[in-house]
C-alpha atoms as a PDB file:
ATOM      1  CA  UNK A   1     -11.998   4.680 -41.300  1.00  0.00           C
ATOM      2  CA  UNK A   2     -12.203   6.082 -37.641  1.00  0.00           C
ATOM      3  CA  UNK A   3     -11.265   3.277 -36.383  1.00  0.00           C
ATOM      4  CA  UNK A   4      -8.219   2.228 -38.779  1.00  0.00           C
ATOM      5  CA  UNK A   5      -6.810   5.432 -38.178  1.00  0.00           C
ATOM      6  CA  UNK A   6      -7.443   4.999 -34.106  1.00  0.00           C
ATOM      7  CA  UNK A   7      -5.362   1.501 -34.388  1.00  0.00           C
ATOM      8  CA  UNK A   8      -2.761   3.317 -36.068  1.00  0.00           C
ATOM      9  CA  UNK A   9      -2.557   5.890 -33.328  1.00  0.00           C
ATOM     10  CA  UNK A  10      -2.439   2.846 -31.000  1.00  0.00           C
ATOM     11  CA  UNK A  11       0.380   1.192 -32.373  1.00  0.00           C
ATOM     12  CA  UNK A  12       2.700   4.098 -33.220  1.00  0.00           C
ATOM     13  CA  UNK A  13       1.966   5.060 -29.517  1.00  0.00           C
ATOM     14  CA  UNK A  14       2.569   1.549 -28.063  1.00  0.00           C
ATOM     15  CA  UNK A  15       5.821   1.735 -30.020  1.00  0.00           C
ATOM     16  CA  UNK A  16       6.400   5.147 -28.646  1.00  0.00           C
ATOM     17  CA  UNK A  17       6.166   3.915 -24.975  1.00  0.00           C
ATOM     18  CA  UNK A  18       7.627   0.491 -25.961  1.00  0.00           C
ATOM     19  CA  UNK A  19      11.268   2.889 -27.006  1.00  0.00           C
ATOM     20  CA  UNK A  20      10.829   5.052 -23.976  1.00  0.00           C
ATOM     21  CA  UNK A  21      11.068   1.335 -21.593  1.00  0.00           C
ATOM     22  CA  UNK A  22      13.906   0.378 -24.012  1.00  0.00           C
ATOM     23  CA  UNK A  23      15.857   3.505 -23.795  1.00  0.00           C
ATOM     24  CA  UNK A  24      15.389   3.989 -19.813  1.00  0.00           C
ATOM     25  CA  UNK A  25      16.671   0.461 -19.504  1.00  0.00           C
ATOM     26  CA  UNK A  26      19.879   1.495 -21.791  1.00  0.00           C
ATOM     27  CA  UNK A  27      20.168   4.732 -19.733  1.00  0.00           C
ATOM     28  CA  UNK A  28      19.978   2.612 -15.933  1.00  0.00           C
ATOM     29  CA  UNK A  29      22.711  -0.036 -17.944  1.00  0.00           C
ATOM     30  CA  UNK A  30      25.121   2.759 -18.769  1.00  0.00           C
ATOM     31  CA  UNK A  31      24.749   3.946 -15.461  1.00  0.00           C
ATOM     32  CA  UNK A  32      26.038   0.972 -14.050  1.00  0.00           C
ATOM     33  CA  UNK A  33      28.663   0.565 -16.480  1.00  0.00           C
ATOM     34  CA  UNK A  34      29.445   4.060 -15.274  1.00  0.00           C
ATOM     35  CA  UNK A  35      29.961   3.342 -11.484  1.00  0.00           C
ATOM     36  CA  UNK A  36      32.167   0.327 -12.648  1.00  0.00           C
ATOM     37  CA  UNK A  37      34.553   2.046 -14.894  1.00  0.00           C
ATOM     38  CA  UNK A  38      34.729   4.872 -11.914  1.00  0.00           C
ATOM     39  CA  UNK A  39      35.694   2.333  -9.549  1.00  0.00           C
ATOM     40  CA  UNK A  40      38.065   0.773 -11.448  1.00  0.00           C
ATOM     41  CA  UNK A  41      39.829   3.965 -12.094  1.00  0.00           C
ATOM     42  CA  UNK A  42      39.888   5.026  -9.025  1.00  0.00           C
ATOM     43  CA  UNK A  43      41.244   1.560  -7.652  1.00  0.00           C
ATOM     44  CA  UNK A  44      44.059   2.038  -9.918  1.00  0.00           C
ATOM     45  CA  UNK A  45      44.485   5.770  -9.214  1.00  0.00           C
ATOM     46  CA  UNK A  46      43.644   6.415 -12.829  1.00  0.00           C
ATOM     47  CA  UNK A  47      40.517   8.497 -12.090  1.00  0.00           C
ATOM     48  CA  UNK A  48      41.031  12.317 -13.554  1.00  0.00           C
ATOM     49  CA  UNK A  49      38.729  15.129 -13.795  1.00  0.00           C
ATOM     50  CA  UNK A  50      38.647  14.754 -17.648  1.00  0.00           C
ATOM     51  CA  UNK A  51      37.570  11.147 -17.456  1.00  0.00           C
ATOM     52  CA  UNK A  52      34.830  11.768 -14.931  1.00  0.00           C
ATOM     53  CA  UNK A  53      33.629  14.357 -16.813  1.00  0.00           C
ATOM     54  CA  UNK A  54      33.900  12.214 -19.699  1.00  0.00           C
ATOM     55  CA  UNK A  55      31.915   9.319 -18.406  1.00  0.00           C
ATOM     56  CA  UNK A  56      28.994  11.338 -17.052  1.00  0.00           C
ATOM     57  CA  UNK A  57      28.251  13.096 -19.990  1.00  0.00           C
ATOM     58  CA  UNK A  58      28.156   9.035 -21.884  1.00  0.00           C
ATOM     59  CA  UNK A  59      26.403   7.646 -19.082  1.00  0.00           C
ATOM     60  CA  UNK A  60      23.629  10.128 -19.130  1.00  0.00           C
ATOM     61  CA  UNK A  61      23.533  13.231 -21.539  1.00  0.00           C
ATOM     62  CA  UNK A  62      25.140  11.218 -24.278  1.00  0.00           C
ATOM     63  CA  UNK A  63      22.647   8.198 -23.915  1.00  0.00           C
ATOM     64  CA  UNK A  64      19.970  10.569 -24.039  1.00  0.00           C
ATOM     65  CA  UNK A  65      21.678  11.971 -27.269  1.00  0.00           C
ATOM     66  CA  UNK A  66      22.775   9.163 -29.291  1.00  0.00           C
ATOM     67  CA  UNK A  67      19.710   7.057 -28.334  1.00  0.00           C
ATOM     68  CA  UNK A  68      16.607   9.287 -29.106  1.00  0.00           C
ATOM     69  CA  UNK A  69      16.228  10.088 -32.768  1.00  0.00           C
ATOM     70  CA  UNK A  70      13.048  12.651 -32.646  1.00  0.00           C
ATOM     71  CA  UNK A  71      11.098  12.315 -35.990  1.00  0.00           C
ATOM     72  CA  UNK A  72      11.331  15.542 -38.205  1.00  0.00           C
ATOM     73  CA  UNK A  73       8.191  18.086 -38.195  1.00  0.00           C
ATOM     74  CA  UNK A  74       6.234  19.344 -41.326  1.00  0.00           C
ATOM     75  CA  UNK A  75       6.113  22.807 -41.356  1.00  0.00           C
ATOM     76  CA  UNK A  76       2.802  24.404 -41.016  1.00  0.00           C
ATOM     77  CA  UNK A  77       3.555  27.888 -40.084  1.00  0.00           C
ATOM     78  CA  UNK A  78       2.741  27.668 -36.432  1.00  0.00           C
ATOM     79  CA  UNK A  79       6.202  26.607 -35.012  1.00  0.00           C
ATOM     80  CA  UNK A  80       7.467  28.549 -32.229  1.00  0.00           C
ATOM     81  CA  UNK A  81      10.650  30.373 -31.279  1.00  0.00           C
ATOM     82  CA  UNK A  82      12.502  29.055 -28.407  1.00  0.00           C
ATOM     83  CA  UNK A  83      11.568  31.987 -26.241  1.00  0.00           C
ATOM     84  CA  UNK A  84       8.280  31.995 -27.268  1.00  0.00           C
ATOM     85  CA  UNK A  85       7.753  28.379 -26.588  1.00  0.00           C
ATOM     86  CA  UNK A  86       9.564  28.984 -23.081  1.00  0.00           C
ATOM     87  CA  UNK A  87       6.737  31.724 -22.423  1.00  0.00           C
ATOM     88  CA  UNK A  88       4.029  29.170 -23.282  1.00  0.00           C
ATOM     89  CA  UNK A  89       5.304  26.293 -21.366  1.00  0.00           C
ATOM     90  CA  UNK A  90       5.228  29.212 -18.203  1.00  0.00           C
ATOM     91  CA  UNK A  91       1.739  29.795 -18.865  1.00  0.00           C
ATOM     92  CA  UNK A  92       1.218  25.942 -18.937  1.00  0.00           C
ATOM     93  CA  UNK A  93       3.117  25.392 -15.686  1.00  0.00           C
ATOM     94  CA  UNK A  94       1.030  28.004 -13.658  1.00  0.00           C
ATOM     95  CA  UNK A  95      -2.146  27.176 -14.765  1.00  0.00           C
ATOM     96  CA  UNK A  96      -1.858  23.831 -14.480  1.00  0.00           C
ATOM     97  CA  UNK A  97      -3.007  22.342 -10.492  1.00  0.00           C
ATOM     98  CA  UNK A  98      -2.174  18.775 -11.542  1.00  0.00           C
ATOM     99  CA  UNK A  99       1.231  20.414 -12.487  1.00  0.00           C
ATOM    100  CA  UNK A 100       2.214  21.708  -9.492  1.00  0.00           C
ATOM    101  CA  UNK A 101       1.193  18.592  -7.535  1.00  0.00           C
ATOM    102  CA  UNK A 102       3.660  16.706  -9.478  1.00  0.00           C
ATOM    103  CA  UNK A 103       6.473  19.852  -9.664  1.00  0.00           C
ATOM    104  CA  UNK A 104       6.116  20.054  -5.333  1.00  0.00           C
ATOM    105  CA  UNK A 105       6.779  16.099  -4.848  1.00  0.00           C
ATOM    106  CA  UNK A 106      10.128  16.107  -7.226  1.00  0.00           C
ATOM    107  CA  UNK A 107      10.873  19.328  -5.253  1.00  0.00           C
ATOM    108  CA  UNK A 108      10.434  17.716  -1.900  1.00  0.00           C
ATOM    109  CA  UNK A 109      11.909  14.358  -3.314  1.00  0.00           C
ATOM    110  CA  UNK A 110      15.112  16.045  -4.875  1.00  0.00           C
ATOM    111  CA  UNK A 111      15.291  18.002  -1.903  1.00  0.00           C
ATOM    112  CA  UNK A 112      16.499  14.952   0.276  1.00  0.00           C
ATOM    113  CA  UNK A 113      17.945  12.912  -2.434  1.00  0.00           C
ATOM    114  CA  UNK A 114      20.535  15.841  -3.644  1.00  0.00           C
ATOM    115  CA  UNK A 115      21.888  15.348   0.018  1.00  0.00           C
ATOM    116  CA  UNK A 116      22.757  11.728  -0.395  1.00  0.00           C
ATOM    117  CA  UNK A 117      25.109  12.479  -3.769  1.00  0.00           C
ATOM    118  CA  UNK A 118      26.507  16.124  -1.689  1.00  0.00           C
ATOM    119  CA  UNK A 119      27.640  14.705   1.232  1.00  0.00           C
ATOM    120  CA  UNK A 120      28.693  11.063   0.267  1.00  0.00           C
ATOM    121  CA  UNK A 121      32.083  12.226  -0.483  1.00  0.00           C
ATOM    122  CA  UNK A 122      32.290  13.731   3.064  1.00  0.00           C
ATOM    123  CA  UNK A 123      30.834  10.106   4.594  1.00  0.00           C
ATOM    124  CA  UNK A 124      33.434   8.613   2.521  1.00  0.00           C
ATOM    125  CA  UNK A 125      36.180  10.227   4.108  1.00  0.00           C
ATOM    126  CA  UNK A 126      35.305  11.696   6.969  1.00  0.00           C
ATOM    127  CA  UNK A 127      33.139   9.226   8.857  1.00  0.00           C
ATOM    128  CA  UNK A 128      33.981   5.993   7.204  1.00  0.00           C
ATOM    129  CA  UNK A 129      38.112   6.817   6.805  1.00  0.00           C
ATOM    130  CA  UNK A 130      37.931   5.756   3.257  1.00  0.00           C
ATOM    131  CA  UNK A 131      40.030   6.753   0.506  1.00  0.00           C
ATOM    132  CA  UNK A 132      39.351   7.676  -3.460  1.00  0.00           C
ATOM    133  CA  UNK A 133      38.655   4.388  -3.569  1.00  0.00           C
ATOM    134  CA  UNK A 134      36.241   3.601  -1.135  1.00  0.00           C
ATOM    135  CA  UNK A 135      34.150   6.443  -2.696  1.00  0.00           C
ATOM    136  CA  UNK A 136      34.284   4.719  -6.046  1.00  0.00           C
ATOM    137  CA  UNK A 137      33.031   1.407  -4.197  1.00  0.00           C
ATOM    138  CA  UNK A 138      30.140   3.551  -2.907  1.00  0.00           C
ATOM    139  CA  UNK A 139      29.472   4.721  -6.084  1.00  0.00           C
ATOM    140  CA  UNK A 140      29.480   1.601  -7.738  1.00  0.00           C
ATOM    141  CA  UNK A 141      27.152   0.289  -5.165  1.00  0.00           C
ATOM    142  CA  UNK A 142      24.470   3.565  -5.744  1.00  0.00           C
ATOM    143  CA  UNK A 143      24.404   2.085  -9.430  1.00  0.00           C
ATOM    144  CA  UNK A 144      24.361  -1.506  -8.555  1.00  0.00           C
ATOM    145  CA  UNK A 145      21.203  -0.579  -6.511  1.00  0.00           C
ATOM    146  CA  UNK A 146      19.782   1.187  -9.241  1.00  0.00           C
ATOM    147  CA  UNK A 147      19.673  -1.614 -11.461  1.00  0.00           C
ATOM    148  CA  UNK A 148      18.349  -4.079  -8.558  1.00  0.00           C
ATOM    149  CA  UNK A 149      15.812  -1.738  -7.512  1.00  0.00           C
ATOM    150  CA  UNK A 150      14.049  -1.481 -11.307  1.00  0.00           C
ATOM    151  CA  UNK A 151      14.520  -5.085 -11.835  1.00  0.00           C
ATOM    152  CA  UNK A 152      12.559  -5.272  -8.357  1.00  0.00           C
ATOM    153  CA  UNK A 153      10.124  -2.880  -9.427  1.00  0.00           C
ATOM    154  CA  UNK A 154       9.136  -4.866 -12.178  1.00  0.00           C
ATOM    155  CA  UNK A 155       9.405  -8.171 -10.662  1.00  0.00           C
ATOM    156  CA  UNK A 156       6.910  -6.627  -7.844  1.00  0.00           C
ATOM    157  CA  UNK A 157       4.895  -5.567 -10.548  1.00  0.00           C
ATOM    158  CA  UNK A 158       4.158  -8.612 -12.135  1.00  0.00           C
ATOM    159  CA  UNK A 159       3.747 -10.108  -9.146  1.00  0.00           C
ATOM    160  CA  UNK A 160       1.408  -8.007  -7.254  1.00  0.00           C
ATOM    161  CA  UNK A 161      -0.418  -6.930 -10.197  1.00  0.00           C
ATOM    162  CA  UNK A 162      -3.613  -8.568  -8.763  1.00  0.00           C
ATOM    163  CA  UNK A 163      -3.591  -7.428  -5.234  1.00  0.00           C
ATOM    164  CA  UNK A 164      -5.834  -4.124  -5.468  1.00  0.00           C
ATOM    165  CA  UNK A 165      -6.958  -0.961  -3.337  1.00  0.00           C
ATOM    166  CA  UNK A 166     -10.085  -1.019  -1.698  1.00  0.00           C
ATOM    167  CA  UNK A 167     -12.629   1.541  -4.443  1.00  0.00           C
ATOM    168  CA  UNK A 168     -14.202   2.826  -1.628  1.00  0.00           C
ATOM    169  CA  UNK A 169     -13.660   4.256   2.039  1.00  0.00           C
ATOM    170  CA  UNK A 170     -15.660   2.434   4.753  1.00  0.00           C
ATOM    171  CA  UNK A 171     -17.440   4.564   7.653  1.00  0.00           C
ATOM    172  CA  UNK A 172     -14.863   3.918  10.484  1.00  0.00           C
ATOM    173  CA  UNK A 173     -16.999   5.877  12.934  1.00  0.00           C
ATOM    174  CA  UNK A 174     -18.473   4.737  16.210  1.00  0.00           C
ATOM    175  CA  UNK A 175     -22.526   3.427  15.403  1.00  0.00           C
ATOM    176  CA  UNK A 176     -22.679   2.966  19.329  1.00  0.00           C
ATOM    177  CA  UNK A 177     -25.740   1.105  18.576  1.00  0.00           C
ATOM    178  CA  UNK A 178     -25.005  -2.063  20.714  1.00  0.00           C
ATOM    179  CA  UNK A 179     -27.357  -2.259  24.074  1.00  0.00           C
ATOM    180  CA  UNK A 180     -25.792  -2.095  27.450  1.00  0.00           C
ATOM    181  CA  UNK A 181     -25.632  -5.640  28.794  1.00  0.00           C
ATOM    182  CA  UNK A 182     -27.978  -6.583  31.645  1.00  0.00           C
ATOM    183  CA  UNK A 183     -26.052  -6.809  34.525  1.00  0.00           C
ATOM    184  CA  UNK A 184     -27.515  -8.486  38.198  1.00  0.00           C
ATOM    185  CA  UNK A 185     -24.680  -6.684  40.124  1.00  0.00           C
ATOM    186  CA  UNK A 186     -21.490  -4.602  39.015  1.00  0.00           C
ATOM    187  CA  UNK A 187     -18.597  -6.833  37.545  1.00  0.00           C
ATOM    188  CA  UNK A 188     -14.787  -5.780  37.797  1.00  0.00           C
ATOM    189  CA  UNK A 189     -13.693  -4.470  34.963  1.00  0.00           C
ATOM    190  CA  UNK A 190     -10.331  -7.422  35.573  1.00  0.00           C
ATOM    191  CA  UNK A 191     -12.953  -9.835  35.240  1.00  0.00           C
ATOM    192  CA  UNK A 192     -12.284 -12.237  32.863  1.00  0.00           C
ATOM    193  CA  UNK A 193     -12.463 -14.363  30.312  1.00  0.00           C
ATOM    194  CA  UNK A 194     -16.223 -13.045  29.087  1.00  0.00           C
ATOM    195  CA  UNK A 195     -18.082 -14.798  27.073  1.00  0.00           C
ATOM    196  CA  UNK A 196     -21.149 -14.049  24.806  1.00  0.00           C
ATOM    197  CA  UNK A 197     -23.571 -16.061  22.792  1.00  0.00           C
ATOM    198  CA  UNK A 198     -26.158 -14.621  20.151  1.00  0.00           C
ATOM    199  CA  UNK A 199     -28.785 -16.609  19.570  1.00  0.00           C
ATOM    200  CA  UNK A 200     -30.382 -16.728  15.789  1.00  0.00           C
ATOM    201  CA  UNK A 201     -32.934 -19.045  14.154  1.00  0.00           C
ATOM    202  CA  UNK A 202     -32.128 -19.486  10.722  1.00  0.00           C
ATOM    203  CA  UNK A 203     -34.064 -21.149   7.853  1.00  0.00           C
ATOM    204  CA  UNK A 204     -32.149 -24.294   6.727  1.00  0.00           C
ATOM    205  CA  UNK A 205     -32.489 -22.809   3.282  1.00  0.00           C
ATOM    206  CA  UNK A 206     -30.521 -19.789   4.484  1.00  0.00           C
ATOM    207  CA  UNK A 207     -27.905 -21.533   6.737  1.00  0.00           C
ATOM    208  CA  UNK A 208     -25.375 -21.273   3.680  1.00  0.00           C
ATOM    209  CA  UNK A 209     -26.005 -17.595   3.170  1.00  0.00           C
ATOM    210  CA  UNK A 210     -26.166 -17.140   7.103  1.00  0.00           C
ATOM    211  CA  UNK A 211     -22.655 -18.821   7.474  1.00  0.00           C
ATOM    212  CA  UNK A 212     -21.059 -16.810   4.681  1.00  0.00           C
ATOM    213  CA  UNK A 213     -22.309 -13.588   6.192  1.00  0.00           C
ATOM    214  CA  UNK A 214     -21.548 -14.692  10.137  1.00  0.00           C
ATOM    215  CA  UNK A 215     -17.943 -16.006   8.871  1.00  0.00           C
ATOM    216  CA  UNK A 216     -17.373 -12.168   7.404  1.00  0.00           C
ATOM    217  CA  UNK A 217     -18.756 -10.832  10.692  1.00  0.00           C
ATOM    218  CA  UNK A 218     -16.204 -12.957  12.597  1.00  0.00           C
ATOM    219  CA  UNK A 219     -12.984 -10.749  11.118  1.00  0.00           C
ATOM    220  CA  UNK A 220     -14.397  -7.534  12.514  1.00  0.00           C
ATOM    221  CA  UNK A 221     -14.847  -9.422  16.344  1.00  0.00           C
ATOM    222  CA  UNK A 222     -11.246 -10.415  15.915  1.00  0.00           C
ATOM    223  CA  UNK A 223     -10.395  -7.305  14.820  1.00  0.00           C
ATOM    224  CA  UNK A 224     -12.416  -5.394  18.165  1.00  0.00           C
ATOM    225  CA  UNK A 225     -10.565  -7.602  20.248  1.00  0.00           C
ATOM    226  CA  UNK A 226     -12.281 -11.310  20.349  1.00  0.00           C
ATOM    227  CA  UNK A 227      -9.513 -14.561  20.729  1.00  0.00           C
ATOM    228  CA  UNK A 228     -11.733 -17.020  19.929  1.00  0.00           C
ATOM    229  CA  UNK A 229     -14.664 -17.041  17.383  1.00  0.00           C
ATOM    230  CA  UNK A 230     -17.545 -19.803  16.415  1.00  0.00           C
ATOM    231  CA  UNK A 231     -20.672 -20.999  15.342  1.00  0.00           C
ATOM    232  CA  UNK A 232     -23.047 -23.849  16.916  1.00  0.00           C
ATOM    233  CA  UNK A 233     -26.226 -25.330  15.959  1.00  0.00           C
ATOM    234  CA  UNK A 234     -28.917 -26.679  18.854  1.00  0.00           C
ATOM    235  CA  UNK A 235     -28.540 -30.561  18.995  1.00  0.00           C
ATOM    236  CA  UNK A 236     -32.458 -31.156  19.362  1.00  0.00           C
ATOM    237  CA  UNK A 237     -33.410 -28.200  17.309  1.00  0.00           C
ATOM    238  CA  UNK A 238     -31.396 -27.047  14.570  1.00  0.00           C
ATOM    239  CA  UNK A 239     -32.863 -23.751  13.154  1.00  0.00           C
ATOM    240  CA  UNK A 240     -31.260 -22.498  16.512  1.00  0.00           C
ATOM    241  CA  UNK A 241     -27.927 -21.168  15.538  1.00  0.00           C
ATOM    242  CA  UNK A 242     -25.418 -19.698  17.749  1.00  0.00           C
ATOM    243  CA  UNK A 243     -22.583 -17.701  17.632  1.00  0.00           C
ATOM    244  CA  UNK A 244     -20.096 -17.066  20.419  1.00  0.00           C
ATOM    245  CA  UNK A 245     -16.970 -15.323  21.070  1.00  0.00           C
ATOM    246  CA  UNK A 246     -14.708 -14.581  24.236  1.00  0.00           C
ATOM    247  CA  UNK A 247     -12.719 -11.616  24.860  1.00  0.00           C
ATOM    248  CA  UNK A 248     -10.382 -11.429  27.775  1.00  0.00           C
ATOM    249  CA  UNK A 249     -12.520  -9.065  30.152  1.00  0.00           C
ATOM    250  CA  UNK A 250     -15.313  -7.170  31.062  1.00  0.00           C
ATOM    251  CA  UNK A 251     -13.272  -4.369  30.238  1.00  0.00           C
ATOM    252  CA  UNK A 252     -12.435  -5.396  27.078  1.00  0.00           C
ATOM    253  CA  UNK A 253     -16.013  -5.934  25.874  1.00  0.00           C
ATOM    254  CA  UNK A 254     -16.774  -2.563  27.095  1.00  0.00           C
ATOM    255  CA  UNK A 255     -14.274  -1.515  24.911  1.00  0.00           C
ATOM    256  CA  UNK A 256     -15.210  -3.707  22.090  1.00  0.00           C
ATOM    257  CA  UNK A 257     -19.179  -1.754  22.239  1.00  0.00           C
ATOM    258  CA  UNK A 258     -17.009   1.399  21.492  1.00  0.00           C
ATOM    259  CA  UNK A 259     -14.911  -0.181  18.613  1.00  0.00           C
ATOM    260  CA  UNK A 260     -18.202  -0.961  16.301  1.00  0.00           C
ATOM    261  CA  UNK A 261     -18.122   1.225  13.532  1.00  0.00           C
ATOM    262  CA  UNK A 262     -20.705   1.891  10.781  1.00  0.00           C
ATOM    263  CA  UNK A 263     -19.055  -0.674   8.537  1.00  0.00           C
ATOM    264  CA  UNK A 264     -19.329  -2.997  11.303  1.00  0.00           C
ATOM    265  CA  UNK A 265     -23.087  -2.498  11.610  1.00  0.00           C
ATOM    266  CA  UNK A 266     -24.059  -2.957   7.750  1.00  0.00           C
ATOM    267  CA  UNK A 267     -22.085  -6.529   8.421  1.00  0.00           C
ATOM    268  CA  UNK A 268     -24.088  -7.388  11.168  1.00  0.00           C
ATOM    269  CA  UNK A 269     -27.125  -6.042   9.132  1.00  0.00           C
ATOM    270  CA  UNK A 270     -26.342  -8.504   6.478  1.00  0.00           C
ATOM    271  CA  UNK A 271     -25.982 -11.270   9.126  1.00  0.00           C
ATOM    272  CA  UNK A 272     -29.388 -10.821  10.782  1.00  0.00           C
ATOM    273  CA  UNK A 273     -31.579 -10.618   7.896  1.00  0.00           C
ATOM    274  CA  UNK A 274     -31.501 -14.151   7.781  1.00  0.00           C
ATOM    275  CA  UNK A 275     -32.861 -14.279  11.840  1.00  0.00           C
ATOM    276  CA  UNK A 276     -37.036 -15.467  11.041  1.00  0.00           C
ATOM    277  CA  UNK A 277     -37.430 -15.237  15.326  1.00  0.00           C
ATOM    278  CA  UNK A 278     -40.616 -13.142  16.440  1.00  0.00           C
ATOM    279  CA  UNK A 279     -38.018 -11.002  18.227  1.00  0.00           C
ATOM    280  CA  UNK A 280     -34.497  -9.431  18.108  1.00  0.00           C
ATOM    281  CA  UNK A 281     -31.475 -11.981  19.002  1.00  0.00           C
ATOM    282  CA  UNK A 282     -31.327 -12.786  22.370  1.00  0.00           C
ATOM    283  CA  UNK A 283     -27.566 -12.054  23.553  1.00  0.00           C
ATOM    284  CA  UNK A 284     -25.949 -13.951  27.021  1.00  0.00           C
ATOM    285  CA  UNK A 285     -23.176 -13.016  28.418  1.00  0.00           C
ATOM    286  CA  UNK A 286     -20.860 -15.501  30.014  1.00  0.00           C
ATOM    287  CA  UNK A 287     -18.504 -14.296  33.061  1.00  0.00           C
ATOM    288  CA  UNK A 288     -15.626 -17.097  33.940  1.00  0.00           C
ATOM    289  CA  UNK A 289     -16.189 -18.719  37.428  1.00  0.00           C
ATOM    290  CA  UNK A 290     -13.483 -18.629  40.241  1.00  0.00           C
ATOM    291  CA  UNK A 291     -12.004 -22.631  40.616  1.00  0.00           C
ATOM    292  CA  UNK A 292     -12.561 -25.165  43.281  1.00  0.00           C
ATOM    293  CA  UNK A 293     -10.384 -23.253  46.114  1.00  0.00           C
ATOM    294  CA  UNK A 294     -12.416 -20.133  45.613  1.00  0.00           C
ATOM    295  CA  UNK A 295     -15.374 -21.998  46.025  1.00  0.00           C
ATOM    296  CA  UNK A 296     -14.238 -23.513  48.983  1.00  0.00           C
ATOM    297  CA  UNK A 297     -13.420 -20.681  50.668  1.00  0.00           C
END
């Protein structure tokens, strides 16, 4: 029974929210047949105060009016004056947090969009050197847009339906847990290209698992500044897996041991637990040579 009289529910509120897409879609189309009526009157100098008047009250008060019929209430004794209803929907609007999130964004939003409709007339005229029926043009255009903008909407809608949000917020701060690279003697910061190789042994049971984790770790070295990303296997021994990348100078690999984040870490966590070695990685670092004439001289 509970659940015949939850379909019910259902439906008559699908319905409800089915009417309510219908009737906005009649309002935004009698909108636009607004604008175009304006700006034919006013292209033929027909355009009085009466008929403007006259047309805003169809296009949106009258829509509103002839379109919504509200379903009749059975008395049960508790219906409310109109003042006292006013006093409880005060009560409701103070109390209510979610409320007055929603009541200070139309506030802020109606704020700068009142300005567009108050001083078009003044761009109109003074700025563009329109006349009556320039304005009617622009008005014709603000409902035009209207109507392209929620057929966008819902065009967007169905087609981005499947791109989501990330659920959760990574941990974007610095894990500094990268070693300081062995150095023989101090390198210029200018010098450059650098590269660096990490040496892994990997099961060739895990390689799979190893290359989907290593190929995930690759988008956060692009993303810290690498240009060029890969992974090798030893010719004569292939458990011995490396991966290299090259960033443009010492400087910028500095910078990159600065850049790894939390996140970062837990991917390159994932990555090594598939390293069987008696010891940690080994990691090389690669410093470009000078060419022939340097050598020379």
């Amino acid at each position: 029974m509970c659940s015949s009289r939850s379909a019910r529910v259902m439906g008559r509120s699908s319905f409800a929210i089915l009417d309510r897409r219908r009737f906005l879609i009649g309002v935004q189309i009698l909108l636009g047949l607004v604008s175009a009526t304006l700006l034919v009157l006013a292209q033929t100098n027909s355009l009085t105060v009466e008929s403007l008047i006259a047309l805003t009250f169809v296009g949106g008060i009258g829509a509103a009016l002839l379109w919504w019929r509200r379903q009749k209430a059975q008395a049960t004794g508790l219906e409310e004056q109109f003042f006292g209803a006013f006093r409880a929907g005060l009560r409701y609007a103070r109390a209510s947090r979610e409320l007055h999130v929603v009541l200070l964004r139309a506030a802020v939003f109606f704020l700068f969009a009142s300005s567009v409709w108050a001083l078009l007339p003044l761009v109109a005229r003074q700025v563009l050197g329109g006349t009556a029926g320039f304005y009617g043009v622009l008005l014709g255009a603000v409902g035009a847009g209207a109507i392209i903008g929620a057929v966008g909407l819902v065009a967007a809608a169905v087609i981005f339906h499947r791109v989501k949000l990330p659920t959760c917020e990574a941990d974007l701060q610095p894990s500094n847990h990268w070693p300081e690279p062995l150095l023989a003697e101090p390198v210029a910061h200018d010098c450059g290209p650098v590269m660096i190789q990490i040496e892994y042994r990997i099961r060739k049971e895990d390689r799979g698992a190893f290359l989907r984790a290593v190929h995930r770790l690759s988008q956060q070295r692009r993303r810290d500044g690498v240009y060029a990303w890969g992974v090798a296997e030893h010719s004569h021994d292939p458990e011995q897996v490396i991966e290299w990348f090259m960033v443009e100078s010492w400087a910028e690999h500095l910078r990159q041991h600065q850049r790894v984040s939390h996140a970062d870490a837990d991917l390159q966590s994932e990555a090594l637990r598939y390293h069987v070695g008696p010891d940690k990685p080994a990691v090389h670092h690669y410093l470009a040579l000078g060419g022939l004439k340097d050598e020379v001289a």
